[in-house]
Protein backbone atom coordinates (compact mmCIF):
# COMPACT_ATOMS: atom_id res chain seq x y z
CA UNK A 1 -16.00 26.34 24.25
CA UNK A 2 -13.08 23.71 25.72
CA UNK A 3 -9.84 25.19 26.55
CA UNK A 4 -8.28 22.18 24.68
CA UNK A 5 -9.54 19.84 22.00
CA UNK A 6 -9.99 16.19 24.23
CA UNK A 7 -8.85 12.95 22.71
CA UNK A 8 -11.75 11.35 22.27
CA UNK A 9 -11.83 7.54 21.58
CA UNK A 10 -14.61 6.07 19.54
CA UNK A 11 -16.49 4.64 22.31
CA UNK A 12 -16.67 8.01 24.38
CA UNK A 13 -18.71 10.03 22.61
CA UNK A 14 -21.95 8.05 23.20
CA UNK A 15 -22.34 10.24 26.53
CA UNK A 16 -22.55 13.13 24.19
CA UNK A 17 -25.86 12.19 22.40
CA UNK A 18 -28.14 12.98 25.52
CA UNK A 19 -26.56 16.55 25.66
CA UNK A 20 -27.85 17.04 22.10
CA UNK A 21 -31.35 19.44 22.32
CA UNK A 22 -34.08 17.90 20.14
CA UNK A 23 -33.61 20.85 17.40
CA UNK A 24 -29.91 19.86 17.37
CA UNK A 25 -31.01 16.07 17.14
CA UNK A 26 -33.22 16.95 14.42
CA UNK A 27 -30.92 18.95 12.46
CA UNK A 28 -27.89 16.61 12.82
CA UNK A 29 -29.82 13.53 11.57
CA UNK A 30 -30.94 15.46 8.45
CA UNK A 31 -27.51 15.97 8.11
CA UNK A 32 -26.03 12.65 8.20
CA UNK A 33 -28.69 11.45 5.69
CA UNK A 34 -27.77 14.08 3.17
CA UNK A 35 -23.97 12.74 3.74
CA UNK A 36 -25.53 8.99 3.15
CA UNK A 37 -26.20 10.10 -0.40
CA UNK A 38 -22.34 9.26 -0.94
CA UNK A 39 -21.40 7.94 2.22
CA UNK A 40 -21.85 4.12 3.47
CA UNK A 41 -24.22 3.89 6.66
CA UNK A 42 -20.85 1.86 8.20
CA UNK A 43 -18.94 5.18 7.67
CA UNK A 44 -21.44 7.16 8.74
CA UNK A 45 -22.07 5.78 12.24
CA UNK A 46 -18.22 4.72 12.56
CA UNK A 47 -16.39 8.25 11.68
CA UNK A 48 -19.06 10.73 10.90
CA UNK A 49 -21.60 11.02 13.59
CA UNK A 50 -18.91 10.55 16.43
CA UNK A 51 -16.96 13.99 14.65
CA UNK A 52 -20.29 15.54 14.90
CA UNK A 53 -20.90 14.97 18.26
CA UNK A 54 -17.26 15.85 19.06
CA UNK A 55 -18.51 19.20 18.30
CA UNK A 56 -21.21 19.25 19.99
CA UNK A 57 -18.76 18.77 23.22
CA UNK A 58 -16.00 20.79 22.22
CA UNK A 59 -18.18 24.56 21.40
CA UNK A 60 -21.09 23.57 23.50
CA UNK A 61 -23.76 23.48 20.48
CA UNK A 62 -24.74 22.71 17.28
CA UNK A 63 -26.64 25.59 15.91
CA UNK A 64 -25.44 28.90 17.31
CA UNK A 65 -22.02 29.17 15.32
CA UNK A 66 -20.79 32.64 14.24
CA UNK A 67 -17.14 33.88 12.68
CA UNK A 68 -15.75 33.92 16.06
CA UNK A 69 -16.49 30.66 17.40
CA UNK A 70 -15.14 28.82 14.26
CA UNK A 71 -11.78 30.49 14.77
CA UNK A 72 -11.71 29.53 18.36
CA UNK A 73 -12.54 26.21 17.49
CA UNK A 74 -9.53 25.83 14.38
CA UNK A 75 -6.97 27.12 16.89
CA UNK A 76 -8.19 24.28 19.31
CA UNK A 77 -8.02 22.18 16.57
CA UNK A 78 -4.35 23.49 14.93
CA UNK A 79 -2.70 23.09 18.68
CA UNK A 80 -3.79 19.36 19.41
CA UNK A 81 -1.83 16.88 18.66
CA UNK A 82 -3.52 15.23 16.15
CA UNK A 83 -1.89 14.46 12.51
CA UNK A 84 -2.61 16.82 9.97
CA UNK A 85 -4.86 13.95 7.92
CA UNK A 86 -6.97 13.99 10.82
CA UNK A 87 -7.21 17.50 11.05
CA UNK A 88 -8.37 18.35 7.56
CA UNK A 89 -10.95 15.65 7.22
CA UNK A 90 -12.40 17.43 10.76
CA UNK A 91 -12.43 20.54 8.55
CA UNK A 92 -13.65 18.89 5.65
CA UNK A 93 -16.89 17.82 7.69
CA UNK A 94 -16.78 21.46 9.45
CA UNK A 95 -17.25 23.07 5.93
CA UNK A 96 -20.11 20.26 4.80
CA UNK A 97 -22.02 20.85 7.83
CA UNK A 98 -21.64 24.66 7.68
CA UNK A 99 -22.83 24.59 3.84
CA UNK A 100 -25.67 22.82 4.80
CA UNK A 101 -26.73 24.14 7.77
CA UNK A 102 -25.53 27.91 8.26
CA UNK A 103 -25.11 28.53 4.29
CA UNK A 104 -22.32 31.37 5.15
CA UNK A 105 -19.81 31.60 3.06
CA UNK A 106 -18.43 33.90 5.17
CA UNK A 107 -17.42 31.14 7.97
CA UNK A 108 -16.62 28.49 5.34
CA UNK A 109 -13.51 30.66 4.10
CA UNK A 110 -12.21 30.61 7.20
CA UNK A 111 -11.92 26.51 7.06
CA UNK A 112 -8.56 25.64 4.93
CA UNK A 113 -8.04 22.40 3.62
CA UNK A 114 -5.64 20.78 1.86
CA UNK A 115 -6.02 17.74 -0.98
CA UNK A 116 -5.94 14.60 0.25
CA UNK A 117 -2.33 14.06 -1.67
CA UNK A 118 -1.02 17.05 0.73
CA UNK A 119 -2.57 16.33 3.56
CA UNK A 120 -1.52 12.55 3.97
CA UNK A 121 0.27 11.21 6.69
CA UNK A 122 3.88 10.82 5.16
CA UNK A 123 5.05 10.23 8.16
CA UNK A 124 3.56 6.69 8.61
CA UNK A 125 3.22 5.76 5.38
CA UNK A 126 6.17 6.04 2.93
CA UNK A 127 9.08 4.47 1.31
CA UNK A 128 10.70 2.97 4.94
CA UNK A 129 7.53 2.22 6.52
CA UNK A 130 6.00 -0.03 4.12
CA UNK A 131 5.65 -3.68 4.95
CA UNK A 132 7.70 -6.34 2.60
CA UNK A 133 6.43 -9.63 1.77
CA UNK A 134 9.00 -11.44 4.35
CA UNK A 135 7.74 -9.41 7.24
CA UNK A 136 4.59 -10.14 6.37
CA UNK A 137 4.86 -13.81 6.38
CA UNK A 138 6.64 -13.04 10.18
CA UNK A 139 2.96 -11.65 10.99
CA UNK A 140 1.14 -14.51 9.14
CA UNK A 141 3.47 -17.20 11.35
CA UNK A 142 3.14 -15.62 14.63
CA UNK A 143 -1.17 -16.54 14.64
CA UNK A 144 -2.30 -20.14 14.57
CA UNK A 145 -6.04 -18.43 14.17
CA UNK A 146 -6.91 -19.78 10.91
CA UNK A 147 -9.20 -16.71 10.51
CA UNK A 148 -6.94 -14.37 11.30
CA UNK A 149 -5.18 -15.85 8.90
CA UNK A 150 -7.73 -15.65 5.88
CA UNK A 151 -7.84 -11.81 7.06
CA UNK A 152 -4.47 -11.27 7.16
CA UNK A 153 -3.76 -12.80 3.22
CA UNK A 154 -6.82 -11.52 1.89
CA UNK A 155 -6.01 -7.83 2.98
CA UNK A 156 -2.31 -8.24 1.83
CA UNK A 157 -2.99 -9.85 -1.56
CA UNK A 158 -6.07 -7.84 -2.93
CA UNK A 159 -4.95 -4.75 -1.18
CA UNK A 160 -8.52 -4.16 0.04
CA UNK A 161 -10.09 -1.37 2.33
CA UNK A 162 -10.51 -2.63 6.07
CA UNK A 163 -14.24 -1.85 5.40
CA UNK A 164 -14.46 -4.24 2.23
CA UNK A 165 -12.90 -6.47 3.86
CA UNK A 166 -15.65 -6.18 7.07
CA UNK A 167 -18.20 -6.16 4.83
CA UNK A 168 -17.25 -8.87 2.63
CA UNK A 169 -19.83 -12.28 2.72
CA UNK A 170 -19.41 -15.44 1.42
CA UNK A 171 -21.31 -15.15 -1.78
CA UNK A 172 -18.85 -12.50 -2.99
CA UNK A 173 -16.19 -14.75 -2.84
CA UNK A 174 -15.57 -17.95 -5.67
CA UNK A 175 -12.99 -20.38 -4.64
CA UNK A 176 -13.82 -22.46 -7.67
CA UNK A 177 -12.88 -19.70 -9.96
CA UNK A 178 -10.13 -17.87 -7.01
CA UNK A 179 -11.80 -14.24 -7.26
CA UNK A 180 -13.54 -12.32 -4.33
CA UNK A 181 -15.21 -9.26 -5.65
CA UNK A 182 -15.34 -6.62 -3.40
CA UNK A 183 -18.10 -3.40 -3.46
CA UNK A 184 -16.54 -0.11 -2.01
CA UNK A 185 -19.25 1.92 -0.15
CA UNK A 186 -16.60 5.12 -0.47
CA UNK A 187 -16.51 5.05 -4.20
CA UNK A 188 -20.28 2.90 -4.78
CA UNK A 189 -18.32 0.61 -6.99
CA UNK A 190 -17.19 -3.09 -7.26
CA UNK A 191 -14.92 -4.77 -8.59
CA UNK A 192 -13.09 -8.62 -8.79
CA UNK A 193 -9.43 -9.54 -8.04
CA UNK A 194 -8.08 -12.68 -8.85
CA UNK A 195 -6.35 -14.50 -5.75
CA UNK A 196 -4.26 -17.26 -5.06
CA UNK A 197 -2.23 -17.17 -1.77
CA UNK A 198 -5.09 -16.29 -0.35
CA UNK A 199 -6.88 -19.59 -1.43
CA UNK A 200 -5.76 -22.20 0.85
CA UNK A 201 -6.76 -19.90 4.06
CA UNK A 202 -10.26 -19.27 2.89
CA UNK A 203 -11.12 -23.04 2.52
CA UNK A 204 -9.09 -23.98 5.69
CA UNK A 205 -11.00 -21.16 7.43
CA UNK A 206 -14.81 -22.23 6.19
CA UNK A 207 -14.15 -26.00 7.63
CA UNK A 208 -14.26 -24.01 11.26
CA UNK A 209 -16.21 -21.47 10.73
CA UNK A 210 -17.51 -20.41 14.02
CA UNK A 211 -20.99 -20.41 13.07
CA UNK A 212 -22.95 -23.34 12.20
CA UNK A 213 -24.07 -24.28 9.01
CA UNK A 214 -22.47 -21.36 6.64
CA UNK A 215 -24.59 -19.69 4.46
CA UNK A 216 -23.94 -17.70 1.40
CA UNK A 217 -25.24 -13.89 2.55
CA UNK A 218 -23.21 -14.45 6.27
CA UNK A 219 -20.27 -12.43 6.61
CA UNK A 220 -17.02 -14.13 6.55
CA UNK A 221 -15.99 -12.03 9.06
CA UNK A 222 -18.65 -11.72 11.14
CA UNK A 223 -18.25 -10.38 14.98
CA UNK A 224 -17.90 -12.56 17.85
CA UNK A 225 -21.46 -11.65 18.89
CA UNK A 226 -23.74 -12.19 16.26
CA UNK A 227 -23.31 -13.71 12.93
CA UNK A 228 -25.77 -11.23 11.49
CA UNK A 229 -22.88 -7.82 12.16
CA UNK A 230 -19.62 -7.81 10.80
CA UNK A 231 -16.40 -6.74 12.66
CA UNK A 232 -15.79 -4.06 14.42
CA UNK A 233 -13.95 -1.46 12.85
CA UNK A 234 -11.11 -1.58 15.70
CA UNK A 235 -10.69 -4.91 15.20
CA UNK A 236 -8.47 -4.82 12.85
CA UNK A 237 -6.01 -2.15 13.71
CA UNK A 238 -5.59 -3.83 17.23
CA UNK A 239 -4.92 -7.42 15.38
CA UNK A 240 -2.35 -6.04 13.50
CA UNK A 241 -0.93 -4.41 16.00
CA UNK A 242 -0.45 -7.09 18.13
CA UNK A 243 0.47 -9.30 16.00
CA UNK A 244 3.42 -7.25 14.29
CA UNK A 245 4.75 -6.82 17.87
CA UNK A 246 4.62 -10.60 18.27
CA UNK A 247 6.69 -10.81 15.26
CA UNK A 248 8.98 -8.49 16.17
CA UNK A 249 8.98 -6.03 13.66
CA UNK A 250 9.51 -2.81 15.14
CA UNK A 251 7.00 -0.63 13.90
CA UNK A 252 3.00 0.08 14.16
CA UNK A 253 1.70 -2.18 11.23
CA UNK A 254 -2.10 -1.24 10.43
CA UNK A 255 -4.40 -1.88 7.61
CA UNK A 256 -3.95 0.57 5.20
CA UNK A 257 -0.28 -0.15 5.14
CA UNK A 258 -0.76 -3.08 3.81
CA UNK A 259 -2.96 -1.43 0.87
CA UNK A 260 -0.21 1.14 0.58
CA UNK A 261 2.35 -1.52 0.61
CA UNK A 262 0.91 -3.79 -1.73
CA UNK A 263 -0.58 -1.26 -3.99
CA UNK A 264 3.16 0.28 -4.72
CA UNK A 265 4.22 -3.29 -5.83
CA UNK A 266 1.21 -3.51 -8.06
CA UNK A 267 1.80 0.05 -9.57
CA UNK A 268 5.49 -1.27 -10.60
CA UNK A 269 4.27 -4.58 -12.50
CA UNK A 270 0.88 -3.42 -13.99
CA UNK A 271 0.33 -1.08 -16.25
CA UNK A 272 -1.63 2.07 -14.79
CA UNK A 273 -5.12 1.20 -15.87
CA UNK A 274 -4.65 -2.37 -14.51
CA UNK A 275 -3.26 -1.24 -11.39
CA UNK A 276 -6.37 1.78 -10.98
CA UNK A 277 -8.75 -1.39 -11.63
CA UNK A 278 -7.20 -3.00 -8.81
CA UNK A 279 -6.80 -0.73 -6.31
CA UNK A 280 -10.61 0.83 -7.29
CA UNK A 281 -9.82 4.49 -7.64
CA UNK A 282 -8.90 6.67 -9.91
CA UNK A 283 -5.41 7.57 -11.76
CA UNK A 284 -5.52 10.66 -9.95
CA UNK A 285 -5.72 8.73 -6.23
CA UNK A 286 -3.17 6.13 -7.06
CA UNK A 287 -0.50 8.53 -6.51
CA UNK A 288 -1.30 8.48 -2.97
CA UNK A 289 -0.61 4.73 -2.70
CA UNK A 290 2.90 4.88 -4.78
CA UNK A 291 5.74 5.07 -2.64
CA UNK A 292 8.80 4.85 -5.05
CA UNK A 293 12.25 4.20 -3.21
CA UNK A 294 16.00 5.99 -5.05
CA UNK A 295 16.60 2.45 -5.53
CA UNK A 296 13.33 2.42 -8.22
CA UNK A 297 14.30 5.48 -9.58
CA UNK A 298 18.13 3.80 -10.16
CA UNK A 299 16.78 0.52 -11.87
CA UNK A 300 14.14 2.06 -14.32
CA UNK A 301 17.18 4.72 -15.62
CA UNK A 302 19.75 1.25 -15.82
CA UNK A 303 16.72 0.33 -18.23
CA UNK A 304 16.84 3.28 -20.42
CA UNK A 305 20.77 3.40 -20.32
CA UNK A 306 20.70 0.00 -21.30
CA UNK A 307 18.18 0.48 -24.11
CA UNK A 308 19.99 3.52 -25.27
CA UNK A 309 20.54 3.17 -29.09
CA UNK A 310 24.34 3.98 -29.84
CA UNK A 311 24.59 6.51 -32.60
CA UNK A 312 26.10 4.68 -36.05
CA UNK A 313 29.02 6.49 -36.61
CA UNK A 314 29.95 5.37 -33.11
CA UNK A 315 28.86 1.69 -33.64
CA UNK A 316 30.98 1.68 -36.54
CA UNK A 317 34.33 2.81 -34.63
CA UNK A 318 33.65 0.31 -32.32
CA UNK A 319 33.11 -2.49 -34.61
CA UNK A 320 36.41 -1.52 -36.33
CA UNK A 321 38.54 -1.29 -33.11
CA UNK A 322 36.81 -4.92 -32.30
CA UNK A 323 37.73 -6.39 -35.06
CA UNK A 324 41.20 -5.16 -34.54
CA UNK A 325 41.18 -6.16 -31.17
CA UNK A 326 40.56 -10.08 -32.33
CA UNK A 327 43.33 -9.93 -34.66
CA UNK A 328 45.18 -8.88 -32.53
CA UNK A 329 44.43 -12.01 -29.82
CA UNK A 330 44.52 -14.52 -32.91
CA UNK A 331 48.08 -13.66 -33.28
CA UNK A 332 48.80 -14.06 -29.78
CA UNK A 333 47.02 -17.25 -30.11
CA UNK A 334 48.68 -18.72 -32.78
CA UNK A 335 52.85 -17.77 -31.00
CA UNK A 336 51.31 -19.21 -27.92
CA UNK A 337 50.31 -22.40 -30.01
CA UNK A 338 53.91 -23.03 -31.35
CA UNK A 339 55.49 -22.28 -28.49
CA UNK A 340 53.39 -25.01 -26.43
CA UNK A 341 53.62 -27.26 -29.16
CA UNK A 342 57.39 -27.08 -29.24
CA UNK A 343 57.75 -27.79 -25.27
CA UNK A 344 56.05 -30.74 -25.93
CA UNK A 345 58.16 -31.91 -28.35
CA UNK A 346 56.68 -31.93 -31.78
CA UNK A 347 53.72 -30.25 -33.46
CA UNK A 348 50.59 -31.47 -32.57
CA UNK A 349 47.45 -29.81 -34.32
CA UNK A 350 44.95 -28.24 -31.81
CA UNK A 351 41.70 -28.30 -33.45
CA UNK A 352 40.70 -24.49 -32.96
CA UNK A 353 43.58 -21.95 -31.69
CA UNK A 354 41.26 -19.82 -31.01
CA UNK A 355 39.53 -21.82 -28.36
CA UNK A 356 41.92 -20.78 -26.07
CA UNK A 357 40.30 -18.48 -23.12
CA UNK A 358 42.02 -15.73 -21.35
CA UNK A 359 42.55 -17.79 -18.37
CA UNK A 360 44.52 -20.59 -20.38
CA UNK A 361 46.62 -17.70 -21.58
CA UNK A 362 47.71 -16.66 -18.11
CA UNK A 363 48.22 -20.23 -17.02
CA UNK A 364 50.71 -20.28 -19.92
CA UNK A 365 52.77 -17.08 -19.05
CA UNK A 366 52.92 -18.07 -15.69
CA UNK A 367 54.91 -21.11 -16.22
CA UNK A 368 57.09 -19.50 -18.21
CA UNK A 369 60.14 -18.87 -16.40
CA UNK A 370 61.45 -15.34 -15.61
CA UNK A 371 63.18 -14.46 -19.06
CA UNK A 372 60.19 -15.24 -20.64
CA UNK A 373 59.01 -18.23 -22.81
CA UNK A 374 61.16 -19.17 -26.33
């Protein structure tokens, strides 16, 4: 076992696989195809497999686990200085792998984890953090790429997963029609959203297209390399990373804060059901990606004040002091009338007295002189 859990990047734990034993080989890739029963292969070989090998480095095997090592390994775990969303999905896969494999429930109680809706990442994602539509047009000016461009709209306007978006190949998206339907490998669903800033980038993007000859199953995103893989899955992150510096806007901007950004705009103009359909998860998960400010809170009580029926007896005393009020004025009025009328020299009718606005009634007293007007 490590004296410290090592920060691992995704490209360092490829050294690990030839320390794996062929019974730990064997065992681990039974694993990962039970977890491809509801698990994309792109998830899979991006997140999964590199935890399990992490593992592998960390304790020093695979299948010789007991009580005592999993507590050595949580405190490893609890003291690093990763983010507590990181954390519990390590101990979510702990627990799967120790269900499958060991079958003690013994060790699994030792592994707490929290829901996803207490274990997210407030910290990075929340009222102040989220991007508004004027910085993201900053990050959308800053890049004369016209396909970093089409990424940059499309994952702002439909609010999609980075992985749809990877994944996403021309015959999924219409033009003619403005819709790009997108097919989530986390929930085995798809669904279409309508688009329209987006547009304009797509077809600008397709006339260079850096592959010749574009055909309907490529990826419009497809890597640098070979037209037949999509992008990387750091790709992303590090665009918009780099980009948000270049526009000067002060924070780490990465792709799911533009889901969580534009999903919380979508959750205040749709109804829920619309905006579930949209995001493509469930009521229950959209409270994850709703980050309400005081200032929402404020305007949707103005509404209720203001729609606030006023209790008849009330209305009634009001209505009465009202139409005391304008008698009231009308008298003022018509003195006011005579009185101008008289500096002028004669009577001269005014078609409606009571056309005469506040402000023409101040004008009046002003040029009164000090004793008053007579």
């Amino acid at each position: 076992m490590k004296t410290a859990y090592p920060n691992y990047q995704q490209t360092t734990t490829a050294f690990i696989e030839k320390k794996l034993t062929p019974a730990e080989n064997e065992v681990l890739n039974k694993f990962l195809k039970d977890i491809r029963i509801n698990a994309s292969e792109e998830r899979v070989n991006r997140k999964i497999r590199p935890t399990m090998l992490q593992f592998k480095d960390i304790i020093g095997n695979l299948l010789d686990w007991d009580k005592d090592v999993i507590t050595e390994f949580l405190i490893l775990l609890n003291d690093s200085n990763r983010t507590e969303w990181t954390k519990n999905d390590i101990k979510k896969l702990l627990r799967r792998f120790i269900r499958f494999h060991y079958k003690n429930n013994k060790m699994i109680d030792l592994i707490k984890c929290k829901s996803d809706s207490n274990a997210f990442n407030h910290e990075r994602v929340n009222e102040n953090t989220l991007v508004t539509k004027d910085e993201f047009n900053r990050i959308l000016k800053v890049t004369t790429s016209l396909k970093q461009k089409a990424i940059l709209s499309i994952l702002f306007e439909t609010a999609c997963r980075p992985a749809e978006l990877r994944l996403l190949k021309w015959n999924d998206i219409k033009l003619d029609v403005a819709s790009i339907t997108f097919f989530c490998g986390k929930t085995k669903k798809s669904r279409t959203i309508p688009i329209q800033d987006s547009i304009i980038h797509l077809q600008r993007y397709k006339t260079v297209f850096e592959y010749p000859e574009v055909r309907e199953d490529d990826y419009v995103f497809p890597s640098p390399q070979s037209r037949d893989k999509s992008l990387s899955s750091g790709t992303l992150p590090i665009l918009l990373k780099r980009l948000s510096k270049k526009a000067g806007i002060g924070r780490n901007i990465f792709p799911y804060l533009l889901r969580h950004s534009r999903l919380t705009e979508i959750n205040q103009k749709l109804p829920i059901h619309l905006a579930t359909k949209f995001a493509g998860h469930s009521v229950k998960q959209s409270q994850t990606y709703v980050h309400l400010s005081s200032k929402d809170l404020t305007s949707a009580m103005r509404k209720i004040w203001k729609d606030k029926k006023i209790p008849q007896e009330q209305k009634n005393k009001y209505e009465k002091e009202l139409a005391e009020l304008k008698k009231q004025i009308k008298a003022i009025q018509e003195v006011i009338q005579i009185q101008v009328d008289e500096k002028q020299g004669g009577f001269q009718e005014v078609p409606d007295s009571r056309a005469l606005t506040g402000q023409e009634v101040e004008v009046y007293l002003e040029s009164c002189p000090v004793g008053g007007c007579v």
